[in-house]
N, C-alpha and C. Protein backbone atom coordinates (compact mmCIF):
# COMPACT_ATOMS: atom_id res chain seq x y z
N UNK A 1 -2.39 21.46 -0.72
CA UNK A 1 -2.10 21.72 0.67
C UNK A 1 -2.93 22.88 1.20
N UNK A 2 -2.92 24.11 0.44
CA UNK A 2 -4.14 25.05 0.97
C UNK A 2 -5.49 24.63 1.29
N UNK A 3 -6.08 23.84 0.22
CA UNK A 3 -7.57 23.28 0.22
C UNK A 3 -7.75 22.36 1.72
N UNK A 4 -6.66 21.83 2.11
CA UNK A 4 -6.27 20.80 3.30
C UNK A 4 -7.69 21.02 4.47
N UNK A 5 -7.32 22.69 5.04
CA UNK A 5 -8.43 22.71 5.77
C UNK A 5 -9.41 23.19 5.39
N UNK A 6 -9.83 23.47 4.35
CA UNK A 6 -11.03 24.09 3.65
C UNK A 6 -12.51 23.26 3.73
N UNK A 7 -12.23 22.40 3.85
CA UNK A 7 -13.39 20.94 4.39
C UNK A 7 -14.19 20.31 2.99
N UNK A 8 -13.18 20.33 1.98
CA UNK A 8 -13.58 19.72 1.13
C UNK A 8 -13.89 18.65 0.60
N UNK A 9 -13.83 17.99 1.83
CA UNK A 9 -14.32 16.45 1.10
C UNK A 9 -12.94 15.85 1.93
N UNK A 10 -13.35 14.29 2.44
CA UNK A 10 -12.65 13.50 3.38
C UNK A 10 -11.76 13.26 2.07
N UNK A 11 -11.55 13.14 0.60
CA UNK A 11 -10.37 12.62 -0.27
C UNK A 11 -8.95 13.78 -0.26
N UNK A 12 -9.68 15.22 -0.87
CA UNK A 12 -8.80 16.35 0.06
C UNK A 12 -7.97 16.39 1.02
N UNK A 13 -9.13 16.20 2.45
CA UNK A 13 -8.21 16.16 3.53
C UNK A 13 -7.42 15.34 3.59
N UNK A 14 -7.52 13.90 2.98
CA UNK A 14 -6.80 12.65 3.36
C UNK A 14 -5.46 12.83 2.42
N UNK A 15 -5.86 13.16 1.48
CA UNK A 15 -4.18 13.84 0.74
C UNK A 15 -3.31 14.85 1.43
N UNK A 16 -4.06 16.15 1.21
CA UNK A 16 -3.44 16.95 2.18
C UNK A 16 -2.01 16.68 3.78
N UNK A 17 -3.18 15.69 4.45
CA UNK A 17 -2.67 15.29 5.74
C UNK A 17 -1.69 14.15 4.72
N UNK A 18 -1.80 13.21 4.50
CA UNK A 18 -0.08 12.64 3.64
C UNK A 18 0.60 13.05 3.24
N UNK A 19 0.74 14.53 2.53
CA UNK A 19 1.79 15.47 1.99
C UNK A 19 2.24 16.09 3.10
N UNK A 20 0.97 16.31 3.80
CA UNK A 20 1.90 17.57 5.33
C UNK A 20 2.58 16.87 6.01
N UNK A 21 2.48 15.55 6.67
CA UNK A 21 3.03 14.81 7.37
C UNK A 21 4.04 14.14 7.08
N UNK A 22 5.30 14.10 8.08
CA UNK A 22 6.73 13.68 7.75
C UNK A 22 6.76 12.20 7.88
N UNK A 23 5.90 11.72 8.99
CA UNK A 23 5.64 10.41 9.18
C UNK A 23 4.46 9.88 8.34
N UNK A 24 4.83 9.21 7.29
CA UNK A 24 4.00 8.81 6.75
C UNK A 24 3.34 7.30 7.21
N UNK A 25 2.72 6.89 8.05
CA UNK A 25 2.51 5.41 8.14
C UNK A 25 0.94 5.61 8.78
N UNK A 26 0.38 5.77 8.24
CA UNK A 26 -1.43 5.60 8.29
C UNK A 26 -2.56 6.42 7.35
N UNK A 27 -3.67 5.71 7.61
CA UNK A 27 -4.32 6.64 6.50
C UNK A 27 -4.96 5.66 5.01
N UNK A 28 -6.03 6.64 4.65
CA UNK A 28 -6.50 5.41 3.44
C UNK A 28 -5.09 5.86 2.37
N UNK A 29 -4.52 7.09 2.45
CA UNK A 29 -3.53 6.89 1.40
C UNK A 29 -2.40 6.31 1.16
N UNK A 30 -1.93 6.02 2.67
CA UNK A 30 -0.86 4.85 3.07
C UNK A 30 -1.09 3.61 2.48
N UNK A 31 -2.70 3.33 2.97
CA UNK A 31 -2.74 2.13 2.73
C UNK A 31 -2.90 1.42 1.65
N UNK A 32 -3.22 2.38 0.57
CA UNK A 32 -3.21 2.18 -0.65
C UNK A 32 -1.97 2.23 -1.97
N UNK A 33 -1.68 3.04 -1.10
CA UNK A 33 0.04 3.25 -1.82
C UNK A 33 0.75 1.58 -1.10
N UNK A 34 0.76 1.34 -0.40
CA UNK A 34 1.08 -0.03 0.21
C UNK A 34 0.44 -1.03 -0.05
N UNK A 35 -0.67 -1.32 -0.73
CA UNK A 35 -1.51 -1.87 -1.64
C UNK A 35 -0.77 -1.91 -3.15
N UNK A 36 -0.78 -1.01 -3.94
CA UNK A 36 -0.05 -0.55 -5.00
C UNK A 36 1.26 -1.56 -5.10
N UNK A 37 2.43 -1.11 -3.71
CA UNK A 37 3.72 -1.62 -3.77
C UNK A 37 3.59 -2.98 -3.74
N UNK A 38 2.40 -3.35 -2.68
CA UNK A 38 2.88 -5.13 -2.67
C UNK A 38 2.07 -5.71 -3.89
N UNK A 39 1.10 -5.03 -4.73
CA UNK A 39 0.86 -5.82 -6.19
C UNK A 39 2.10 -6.04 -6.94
N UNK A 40 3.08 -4.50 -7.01
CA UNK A 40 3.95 -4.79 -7.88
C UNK A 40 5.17 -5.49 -7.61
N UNK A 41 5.11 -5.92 -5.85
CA UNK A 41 6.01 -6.58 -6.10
C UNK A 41 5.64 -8.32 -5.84
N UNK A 42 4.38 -8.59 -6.02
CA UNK A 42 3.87 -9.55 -6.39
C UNK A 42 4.60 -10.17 -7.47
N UNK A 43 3.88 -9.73 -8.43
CA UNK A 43 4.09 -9.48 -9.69
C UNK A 43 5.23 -9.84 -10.04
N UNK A 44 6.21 -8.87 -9.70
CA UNK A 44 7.54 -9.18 -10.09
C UNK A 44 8.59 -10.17 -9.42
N UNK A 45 7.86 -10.71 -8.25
CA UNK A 45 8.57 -11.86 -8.03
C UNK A 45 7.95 -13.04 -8.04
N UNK A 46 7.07 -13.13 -8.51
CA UNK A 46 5.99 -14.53 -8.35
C UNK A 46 5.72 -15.16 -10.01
N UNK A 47 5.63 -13.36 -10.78
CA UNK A 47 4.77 -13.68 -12.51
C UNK A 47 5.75 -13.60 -13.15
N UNK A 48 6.92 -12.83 -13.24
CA UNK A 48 8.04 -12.17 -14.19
C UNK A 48 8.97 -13.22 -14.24
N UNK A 49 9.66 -13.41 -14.87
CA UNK A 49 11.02 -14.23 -14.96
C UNK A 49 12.49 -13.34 -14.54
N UNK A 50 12.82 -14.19 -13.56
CA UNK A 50 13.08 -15.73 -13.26
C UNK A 50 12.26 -15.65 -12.21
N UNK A 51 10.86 -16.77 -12.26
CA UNK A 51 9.71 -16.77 -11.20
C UNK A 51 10.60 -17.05 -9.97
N UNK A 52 9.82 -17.18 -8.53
CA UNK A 52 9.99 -17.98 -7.64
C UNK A 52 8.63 -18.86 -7.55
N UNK A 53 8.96 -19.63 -6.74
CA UNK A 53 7.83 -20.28 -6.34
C UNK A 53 7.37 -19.66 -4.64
N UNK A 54 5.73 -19.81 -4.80
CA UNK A 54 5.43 -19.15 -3.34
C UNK A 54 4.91 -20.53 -2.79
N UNK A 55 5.85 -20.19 -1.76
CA UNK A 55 6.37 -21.29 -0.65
C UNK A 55 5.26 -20.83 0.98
N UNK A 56 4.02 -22.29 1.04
CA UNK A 56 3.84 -21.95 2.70
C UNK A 56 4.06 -21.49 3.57
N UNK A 57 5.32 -21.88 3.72
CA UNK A 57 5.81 -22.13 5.00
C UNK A 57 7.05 -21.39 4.73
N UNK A 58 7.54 -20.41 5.75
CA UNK A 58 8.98 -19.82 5.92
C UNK A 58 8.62 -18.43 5.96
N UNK A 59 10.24 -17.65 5.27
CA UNK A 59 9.89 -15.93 5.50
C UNK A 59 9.56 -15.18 4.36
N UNK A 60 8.69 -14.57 4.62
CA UNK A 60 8.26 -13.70 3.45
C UNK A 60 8.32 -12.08 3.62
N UNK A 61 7.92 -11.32 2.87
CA UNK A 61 8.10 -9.91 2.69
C UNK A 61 6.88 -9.38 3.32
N UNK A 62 6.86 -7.91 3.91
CA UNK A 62 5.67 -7.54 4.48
C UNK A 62 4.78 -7.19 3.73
N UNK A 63 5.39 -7.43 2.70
CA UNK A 63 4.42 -6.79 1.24
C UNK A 63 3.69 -8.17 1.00
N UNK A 64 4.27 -8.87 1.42
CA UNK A 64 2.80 -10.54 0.94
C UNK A 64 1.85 -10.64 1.67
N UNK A 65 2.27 -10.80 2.94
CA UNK A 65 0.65 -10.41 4.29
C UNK A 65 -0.02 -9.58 3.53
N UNK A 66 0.49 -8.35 3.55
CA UNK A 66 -0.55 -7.14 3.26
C UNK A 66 -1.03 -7.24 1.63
N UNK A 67 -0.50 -7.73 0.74
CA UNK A 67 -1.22 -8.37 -0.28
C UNK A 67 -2.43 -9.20 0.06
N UNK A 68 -2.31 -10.44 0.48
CA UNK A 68 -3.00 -11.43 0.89
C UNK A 68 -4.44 -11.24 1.51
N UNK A 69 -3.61 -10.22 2.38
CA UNK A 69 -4.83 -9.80 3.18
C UNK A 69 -5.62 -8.95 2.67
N UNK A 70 -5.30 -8.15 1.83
CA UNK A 70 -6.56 -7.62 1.12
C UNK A 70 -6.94 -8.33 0.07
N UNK A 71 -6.64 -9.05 -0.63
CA UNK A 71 -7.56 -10.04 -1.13
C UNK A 71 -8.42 -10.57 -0.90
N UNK A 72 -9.09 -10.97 0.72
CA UNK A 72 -9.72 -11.67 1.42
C UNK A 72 -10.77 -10.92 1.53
N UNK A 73 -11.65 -11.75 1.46
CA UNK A 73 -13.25 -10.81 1.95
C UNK A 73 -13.52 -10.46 2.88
């Protein structure tokens, strides 16, 4: 948190500003930590037992879009 404004490098600041901030919802560290969550919960509801099956059509978790979508080129 000290180093925050010290101008050390955009990875620094980009931590920094996610620890200082109460609202957490933007940012490459958001988006990666939200990356992170929807692998694991991939994973655990698609690969692990008792599978589901992933179904087209209907409702899904916001964690599958945002999976999906970074998969894509």
């Amino acid at each position: 948190m000290k180093h925050r404004e010290a101008k050390l490098g955009p990875f620094i600041r980009e931590v920094g500003d996610f620890i200082a901030h109460a609202k957490r919802d933007r940012g490459a560290t958001c988006d990666a930590m939200a990356f992170v969550f929807a692998q694991t919960a991939f994973f655990q509801t698609y690969q692990m037992d008792p599978k589901q099956s992933l179904e087209p059509n209907g409702v899904c978790g916001w964690w599958l879009r945002h999976y999906l979508s970074r998969l894509s080129p």
